[in-house]
Protein backbone atom coordinates (compact mmCIF):
# COMPACT_ATOMS: atom_id res chain seq x y z
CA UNK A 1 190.23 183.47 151.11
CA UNK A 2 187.26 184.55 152.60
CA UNK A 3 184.16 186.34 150.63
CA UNK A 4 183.56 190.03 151.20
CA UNK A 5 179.92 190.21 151.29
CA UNK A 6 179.09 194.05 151.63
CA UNK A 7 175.81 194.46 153.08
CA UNK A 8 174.08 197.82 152.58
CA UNK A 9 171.81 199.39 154.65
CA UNK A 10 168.95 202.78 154.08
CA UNK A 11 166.03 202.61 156.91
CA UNK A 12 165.79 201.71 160.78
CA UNK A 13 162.99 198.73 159.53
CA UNK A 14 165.20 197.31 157.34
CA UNK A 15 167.95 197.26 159.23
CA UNK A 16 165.70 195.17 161.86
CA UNK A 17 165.29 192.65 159.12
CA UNK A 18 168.58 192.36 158.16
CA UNK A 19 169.90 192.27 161.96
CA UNK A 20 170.50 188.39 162.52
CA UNK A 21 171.49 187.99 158.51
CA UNK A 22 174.32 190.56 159.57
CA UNK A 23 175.57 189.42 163.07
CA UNK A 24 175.39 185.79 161.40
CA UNK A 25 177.78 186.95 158.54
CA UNK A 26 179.84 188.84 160.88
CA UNK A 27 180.21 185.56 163.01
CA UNK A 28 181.42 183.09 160.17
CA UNK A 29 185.23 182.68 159.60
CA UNK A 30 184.55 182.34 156.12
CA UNK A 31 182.75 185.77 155.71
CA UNK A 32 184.54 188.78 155.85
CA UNK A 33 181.52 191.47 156.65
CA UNK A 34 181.56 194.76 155.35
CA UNK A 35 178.66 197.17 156.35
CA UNK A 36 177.34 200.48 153.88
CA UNK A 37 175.21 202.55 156.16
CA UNK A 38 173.07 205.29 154.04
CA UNK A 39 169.66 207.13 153.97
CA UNK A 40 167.74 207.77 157.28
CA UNK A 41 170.31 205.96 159.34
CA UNK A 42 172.20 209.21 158.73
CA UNK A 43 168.96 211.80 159.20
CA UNK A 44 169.08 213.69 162.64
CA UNK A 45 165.35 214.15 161.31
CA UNK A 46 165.07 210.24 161.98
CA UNK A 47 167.18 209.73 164.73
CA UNK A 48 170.58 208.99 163.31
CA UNK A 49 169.85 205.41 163.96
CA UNK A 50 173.09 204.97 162.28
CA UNK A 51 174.78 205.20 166.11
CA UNK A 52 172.54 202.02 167.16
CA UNK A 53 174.28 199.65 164.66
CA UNK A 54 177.68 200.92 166.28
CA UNK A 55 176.39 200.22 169.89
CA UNK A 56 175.23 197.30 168.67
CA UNK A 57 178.95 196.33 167.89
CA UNK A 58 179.21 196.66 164.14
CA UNK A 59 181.71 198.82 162.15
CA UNK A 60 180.42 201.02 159.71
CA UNK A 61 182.70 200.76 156.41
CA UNK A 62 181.42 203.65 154.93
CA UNK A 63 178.69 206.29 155.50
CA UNK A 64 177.32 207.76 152.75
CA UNK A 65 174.78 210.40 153.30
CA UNK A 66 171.87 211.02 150.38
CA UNK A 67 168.71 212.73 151.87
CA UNK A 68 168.54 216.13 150.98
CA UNK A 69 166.31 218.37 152.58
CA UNK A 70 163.29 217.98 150.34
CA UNK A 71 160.61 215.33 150.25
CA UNK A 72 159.35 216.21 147.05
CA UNK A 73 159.54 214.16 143.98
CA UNK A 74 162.37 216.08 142.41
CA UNK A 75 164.64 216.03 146.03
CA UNK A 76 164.22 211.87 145.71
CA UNK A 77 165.45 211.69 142.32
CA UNK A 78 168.24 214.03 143.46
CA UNK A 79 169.22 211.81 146.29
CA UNK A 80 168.83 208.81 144.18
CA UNK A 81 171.31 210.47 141.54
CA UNK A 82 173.74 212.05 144.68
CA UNK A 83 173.39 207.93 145.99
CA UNK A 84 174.74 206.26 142.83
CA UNK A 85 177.56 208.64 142.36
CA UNK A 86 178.49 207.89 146.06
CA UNK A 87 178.08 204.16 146.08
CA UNK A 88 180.18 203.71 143.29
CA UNK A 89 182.95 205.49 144.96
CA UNK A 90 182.63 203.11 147.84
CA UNK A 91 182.74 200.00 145.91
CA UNK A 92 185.56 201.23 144.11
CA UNK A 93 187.64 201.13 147.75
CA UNK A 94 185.72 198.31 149.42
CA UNK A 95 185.99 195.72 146.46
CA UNK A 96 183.41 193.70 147.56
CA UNK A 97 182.73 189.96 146.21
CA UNK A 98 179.08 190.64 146.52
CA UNK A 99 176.54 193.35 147.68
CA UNK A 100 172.96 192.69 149.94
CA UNK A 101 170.10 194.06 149.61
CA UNK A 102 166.93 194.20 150.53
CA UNK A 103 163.52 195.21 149.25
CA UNK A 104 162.62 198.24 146.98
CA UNK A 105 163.66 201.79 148.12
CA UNK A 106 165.12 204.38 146.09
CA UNK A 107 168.84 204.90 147.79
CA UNK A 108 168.68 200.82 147.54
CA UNK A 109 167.85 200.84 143.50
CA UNK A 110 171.09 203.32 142.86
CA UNK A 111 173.03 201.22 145.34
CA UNK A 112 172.61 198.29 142.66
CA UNK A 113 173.00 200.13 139.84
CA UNK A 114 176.40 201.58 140.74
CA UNK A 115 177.12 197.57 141.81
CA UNK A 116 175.56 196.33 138.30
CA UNK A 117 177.80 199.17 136.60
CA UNK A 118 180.78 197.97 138.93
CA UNK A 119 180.45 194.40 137.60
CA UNK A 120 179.49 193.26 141.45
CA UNK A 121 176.73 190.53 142.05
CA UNK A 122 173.96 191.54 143.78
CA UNK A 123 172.20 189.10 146.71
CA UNK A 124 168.47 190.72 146.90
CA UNK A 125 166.37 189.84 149.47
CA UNK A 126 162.05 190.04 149.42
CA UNK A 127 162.44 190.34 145.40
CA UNK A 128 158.99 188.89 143.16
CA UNK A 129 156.61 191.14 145.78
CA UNK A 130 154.01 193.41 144.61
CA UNK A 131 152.59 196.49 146.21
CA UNK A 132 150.91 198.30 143.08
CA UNK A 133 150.61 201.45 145.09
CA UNK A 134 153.72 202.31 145.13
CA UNK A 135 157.08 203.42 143.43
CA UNK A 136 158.57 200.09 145.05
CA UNK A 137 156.66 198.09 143.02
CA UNK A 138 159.06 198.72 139.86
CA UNK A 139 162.23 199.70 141.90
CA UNK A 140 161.61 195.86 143.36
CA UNK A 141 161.59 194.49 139.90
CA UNK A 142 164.23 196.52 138.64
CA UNK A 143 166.24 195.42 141.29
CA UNK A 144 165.54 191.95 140.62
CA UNK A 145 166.70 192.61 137.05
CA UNK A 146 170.11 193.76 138.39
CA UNK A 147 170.63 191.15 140.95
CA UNK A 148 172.26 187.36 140.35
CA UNK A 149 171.11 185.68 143.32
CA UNK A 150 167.47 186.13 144.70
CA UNK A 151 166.05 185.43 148.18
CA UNK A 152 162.40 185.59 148.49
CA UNK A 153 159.65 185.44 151.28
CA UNK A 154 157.43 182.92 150.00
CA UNK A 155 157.17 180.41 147.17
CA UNK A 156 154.86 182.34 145.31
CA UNK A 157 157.22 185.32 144.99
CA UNK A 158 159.95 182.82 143.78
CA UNK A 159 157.60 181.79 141.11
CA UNK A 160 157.34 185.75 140.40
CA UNK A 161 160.95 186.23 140.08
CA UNK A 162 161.51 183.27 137.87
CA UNK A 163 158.97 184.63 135.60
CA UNK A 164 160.99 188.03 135.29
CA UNK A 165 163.54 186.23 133.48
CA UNK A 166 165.87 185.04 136.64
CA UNK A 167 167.16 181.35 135.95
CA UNK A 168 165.50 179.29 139.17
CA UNK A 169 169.00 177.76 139.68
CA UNK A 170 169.80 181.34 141.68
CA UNK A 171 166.25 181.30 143.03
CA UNK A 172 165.88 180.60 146.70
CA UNK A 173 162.95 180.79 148.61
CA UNK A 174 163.96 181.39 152.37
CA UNK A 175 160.97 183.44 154.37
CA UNK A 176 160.71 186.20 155.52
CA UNK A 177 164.08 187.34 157.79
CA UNK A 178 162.35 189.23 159.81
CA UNK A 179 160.71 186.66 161.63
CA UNK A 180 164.18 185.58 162.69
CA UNK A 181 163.89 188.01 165.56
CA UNK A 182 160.84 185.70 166.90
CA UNK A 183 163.54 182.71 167.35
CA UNK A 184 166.12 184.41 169.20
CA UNK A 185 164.93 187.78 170.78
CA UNK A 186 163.18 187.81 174.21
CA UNK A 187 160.59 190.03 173.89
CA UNK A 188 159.90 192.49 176.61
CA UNK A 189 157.07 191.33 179.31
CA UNK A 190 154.21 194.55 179.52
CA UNK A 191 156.10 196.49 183.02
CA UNK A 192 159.05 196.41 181.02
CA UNK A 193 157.40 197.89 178.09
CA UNK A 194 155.57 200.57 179.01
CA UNK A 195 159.25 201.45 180.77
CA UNK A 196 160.70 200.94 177.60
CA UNK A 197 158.47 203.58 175.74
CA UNK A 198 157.70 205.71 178.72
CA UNK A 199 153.91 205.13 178.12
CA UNK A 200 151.24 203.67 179.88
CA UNK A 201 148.71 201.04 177.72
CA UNK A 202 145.53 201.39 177.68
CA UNK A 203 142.00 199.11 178.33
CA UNK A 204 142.65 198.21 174.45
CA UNK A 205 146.17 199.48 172.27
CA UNK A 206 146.81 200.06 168.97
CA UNK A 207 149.97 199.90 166.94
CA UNK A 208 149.56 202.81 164.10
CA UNK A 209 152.39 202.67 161.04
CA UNK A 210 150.90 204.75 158.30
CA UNK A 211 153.14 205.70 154.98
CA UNK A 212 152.49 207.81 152.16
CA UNK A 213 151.20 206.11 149.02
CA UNK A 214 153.64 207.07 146.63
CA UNK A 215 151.85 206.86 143.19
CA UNK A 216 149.01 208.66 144.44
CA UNK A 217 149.10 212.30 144.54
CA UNK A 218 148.83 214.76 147.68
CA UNK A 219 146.36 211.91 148.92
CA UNK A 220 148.78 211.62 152.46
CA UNK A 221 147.80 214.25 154.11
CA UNK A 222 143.70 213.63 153.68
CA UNK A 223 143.96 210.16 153.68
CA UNK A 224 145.93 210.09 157.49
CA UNK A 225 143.57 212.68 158.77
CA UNK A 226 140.79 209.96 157.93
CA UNK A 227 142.50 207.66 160.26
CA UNK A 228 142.60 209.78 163.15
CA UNK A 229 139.08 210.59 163.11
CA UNK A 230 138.45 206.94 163.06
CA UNK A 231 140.74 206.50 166.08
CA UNK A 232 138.88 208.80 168.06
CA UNK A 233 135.87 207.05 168.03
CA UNK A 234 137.06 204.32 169.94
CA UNK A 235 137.04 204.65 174.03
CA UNK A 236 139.74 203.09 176.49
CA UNK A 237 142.21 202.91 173.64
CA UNK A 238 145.33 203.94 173.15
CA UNK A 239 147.69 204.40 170.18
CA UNK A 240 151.41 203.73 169.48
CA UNK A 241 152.36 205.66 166.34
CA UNK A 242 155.90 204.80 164.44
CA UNK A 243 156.42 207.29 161.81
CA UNK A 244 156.87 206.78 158.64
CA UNK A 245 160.25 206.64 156.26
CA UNK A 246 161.83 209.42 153.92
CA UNK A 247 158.71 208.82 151.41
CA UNK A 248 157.40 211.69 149.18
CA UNK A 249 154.75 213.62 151.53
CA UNK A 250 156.22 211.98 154.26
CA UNK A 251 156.57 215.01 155.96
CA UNK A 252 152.97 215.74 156.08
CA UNK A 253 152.22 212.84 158.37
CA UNK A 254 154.97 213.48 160.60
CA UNK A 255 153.54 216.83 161.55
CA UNK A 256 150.18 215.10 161.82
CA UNK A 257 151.27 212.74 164.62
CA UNK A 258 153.19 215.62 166.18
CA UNK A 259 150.18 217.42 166.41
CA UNK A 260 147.89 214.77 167.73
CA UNK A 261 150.41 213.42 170.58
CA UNK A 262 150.68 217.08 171.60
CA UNK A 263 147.01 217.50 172.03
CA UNK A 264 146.24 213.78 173.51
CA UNK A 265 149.78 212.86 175.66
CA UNK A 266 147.78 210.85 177.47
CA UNK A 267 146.25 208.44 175.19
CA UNK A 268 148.91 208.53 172.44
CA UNK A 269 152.36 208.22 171.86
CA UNK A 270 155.42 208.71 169.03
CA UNK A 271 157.96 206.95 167.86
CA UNK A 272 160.97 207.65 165.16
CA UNK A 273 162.34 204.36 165.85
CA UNK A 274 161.14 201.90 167.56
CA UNK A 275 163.60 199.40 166.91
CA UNK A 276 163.32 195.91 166.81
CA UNK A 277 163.13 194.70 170.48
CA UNK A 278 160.26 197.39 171.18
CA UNK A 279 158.65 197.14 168.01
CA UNK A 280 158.08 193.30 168.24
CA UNK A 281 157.16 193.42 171.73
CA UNK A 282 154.58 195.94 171.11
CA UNK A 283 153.33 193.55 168.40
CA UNK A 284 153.08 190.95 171.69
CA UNK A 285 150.93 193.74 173.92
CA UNK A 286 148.58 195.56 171.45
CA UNK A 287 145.24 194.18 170.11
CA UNK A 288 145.62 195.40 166.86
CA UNK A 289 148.23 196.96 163.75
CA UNK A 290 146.39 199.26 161.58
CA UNK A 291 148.06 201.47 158.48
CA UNK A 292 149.75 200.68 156.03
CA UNK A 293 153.28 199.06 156.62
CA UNK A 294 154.24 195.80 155.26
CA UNK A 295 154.97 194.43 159.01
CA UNK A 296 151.41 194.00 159.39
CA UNK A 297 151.28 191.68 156.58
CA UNK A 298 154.71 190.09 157.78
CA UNK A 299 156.03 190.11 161.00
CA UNK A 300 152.15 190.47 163.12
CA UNK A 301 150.57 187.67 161.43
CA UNK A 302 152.86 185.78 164.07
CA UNK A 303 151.41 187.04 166.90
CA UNK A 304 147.49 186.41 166.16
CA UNK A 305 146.40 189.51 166.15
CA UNK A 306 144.44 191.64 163.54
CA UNK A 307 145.84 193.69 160.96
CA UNK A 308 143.93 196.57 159.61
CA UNK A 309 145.69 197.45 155.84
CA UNK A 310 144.58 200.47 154.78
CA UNK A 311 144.63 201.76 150.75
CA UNK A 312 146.47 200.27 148.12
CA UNK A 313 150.23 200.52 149.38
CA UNK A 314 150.57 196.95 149.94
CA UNK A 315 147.88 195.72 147.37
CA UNK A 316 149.25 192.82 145.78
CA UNK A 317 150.74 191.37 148.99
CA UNK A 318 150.37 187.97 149.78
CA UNK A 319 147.97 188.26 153.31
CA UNK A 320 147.03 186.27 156.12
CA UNK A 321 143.45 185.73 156.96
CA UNK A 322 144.32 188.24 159.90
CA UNK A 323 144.74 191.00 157.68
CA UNK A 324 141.51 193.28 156.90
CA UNK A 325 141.33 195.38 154.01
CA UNK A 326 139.95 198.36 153.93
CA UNK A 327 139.50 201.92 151.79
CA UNK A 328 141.20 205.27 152.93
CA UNK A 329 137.38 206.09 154.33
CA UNK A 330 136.52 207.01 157.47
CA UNK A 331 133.29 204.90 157.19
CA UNK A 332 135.20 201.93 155.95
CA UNK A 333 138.01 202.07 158.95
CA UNK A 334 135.52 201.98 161.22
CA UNK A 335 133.63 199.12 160.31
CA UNK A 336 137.59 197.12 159.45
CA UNK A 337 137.52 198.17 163.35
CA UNK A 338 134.38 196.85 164.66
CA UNK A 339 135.14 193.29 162.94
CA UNK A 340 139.25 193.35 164.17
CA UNK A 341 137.51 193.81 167.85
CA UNK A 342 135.05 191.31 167.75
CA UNK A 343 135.13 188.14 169.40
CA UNK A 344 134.31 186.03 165.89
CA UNK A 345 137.17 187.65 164.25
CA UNK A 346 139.85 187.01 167.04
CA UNK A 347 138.97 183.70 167.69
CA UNK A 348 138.83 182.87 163.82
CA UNK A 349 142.94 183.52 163.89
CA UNK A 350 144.13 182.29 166.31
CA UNK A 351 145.14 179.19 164.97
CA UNK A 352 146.85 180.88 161.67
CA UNK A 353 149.93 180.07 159.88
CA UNK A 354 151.88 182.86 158.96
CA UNK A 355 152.76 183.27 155.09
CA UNK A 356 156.14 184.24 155.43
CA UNK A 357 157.15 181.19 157.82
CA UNK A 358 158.36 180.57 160.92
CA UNK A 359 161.88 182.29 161.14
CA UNK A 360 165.47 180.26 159.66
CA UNK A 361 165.57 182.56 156.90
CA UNK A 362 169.04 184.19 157.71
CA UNK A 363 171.52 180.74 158.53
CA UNK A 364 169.48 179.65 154.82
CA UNK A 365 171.17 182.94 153.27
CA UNK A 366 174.23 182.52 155.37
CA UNK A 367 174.38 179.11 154.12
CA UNK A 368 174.31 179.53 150.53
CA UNK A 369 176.10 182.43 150.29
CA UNK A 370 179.50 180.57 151.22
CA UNK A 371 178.57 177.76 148.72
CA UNK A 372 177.56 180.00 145.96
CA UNK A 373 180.44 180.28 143.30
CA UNK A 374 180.51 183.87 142.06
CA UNK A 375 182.48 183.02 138.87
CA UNK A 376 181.07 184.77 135.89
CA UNK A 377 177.33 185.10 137.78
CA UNK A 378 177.46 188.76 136.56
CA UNK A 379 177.21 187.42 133.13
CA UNK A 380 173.29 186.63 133.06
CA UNK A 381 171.13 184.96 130.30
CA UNK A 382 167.09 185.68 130.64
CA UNK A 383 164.94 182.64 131.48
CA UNK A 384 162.55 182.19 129.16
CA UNK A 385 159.86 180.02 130.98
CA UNK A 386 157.60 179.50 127.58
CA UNK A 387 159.88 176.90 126.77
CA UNK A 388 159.37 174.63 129.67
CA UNK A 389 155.99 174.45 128.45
């Protein structure tokens, strides 16, 4: 009989990570696939990138729409209540052997609460991570407490996961899946790109992902119009923006970008989705990722190039020595600027590992999902590490 591993899906990013895990699943005889599309996939506001994952081939179980209108703190905690009322309607008619998730949004945490209330194990994915400026840094953990069988990025965030409680037997540490796409995409050569986006690059090009920080308070707004006047500064440069997710304040930063790419068409351009194939071949053609997104600690690391993290969303985060930190400052981009341009700095990575490996991470998952017995694994004990010692 063949497991029904129900793999649920909220954002266009995540859905990139997940991409080979998926069409792997959906390939093996032993898997029977079943897909939960929710959140911004179902946003016209983000491009119903729901309709991308059908192109791509895949059928869509169930669609279950959350994201009301509002992007204040009270319409997310409406959404998240709307999600786990939904969710556990689908389980109820999709009886799935296990759900899949990845990292630490908000539809994702009810999604695993209706499955911990459903008695179905949970498979989390990039569990034992830290970004202390964020509400995702206790959604992750939370998650983690909920879930029975943990895949993490690095060895470090096994460790982290262990020491919640989880017993290491259900512990696996895989890399990042993301990097997957590395392996067996063919990235797109420049022509093709700058077809691909309708955009011509520049003398130097800069990939801009920039989210709200989520514990911080009415900071987006302020902190984003910082960036841009650091980006003008800088001559023969141009600027790929991706905007950000259904966030608190995310709004505010939308209308930002708007604005600017309306007033500069020439040296800027916006993106809802990107998708994987452009995104990671824009990682291949720019000189530099600056914001705040957890691809530039991840996925551009790969590529040698600089990463300018900005704020405390992703403090916490394991980083590669191409990663430069910097404050929400104007004064402080600009110098995190002058060093990801200079010739010291660029030659000083170019022979780095990346943190989060190499790619392999979804045939690992694949893999021990089939061998995995799921008898009783909803009934968990804590791990106690202290005694070990």
């Amino acid at each position: 009989m063949r497991k029904k591993i129900c793999v649920i899906t909220g954002t266009r990013a995540e859905y990139g990570l997940l991409y080979w895990l998926i069409r792997f699943l959906k390939e093996d005889p032993k898997i029977e696939l079943q897909l939960i599309v929710t959140g911004m996939h179902l946003s016209p506001e983000f491009g119903l990138t729901y309709s991308e994952i059908e192109n791509q081939g895949y059928f869509i179980n169930k669609k279950i729409e959350i994201l009301l209108s509002s992007d204040t703190a009270v319409g997310v905690s409406k959404s998240m209540g709307l999600a786990q009322i939904s969710f556990s309607e689908a389980y109820d008619e999709l009886k799935p052997d296990i759900a899949l998730v990845l990292g630490d949004r908000f539809e994702i945490f009810a999604a695993v609460a209706s499955a911990m209330i459903s008695r179905i194990p949970v498979a989390h994915l990039h569990g034992g991570e830290a970004t202390e400026g964020l509400i995702d840094e206790p959604i992750r953990h939370s998650i983690t407490k909920m879930s029975h069988l943990h895949f993490t990025a690095t060895e470090e965030y096994r460790k982290r996961v262990i020491q919640l409680g989880e017993n290491p037997n259900r512990v696996f540490n895989v890399g990042a899946p993301g990097l997957d796409s590395l392996q067996f995409l063919e990235l797109l050569e420049k022509d093709d790109f700058q077809k691909a986006i309708d955009f011509r690059l520049n003398k130097r090009n800069i990939l801009v992902t920039f989210h709200p920080v989520t514990l911080e308070e009415n900071t987006a707004q302020e902190q984003f119009s910082n960036l841009l006047e650091a980006l003008d500064t800088l001559q023969d440069t141009s600027f790929i923006f991706t905007k950000p997710n259904a966030d608190t304040d995310g709004r505010t930063i939308i209308n930002q970008i708007d604005s600017y790419v309306s007033i500069n068409p020439k040296k800027a351009c916006a993106f809802t989705s990107l998708g994987q194939l452009r995104y990671l071949s824009a990682l291949k053609h720019v000189d530099l990722v600056m914001g705040n997104s957890s691809s530039g600690l991840t996925e551009a690391p790969s590529f040698k190039i600089p990463t300018i993290n900005i704020g405390d969303r992703q403090k916490g985060r394991i980083k590669a020595q191409s990663v430069i930190d910097c404050s929400p400052e104007v004064h402080d981009m600009l110098d995190a600027l002058k060093k990801a341009f200079s010739n010291d700095f660029r030659k000083s990575i170019e022979a780095i590992d990346n943190p989060y490996g190499k790619g392999g991470a979804s045939r690992k998952i694949v893999k021990k999902l089939k061998e995995i017995d799921l008898t009783d694994i909803v009934k968990k004990s804590f791990y106690d590490i202290e005694f070990e010692l």
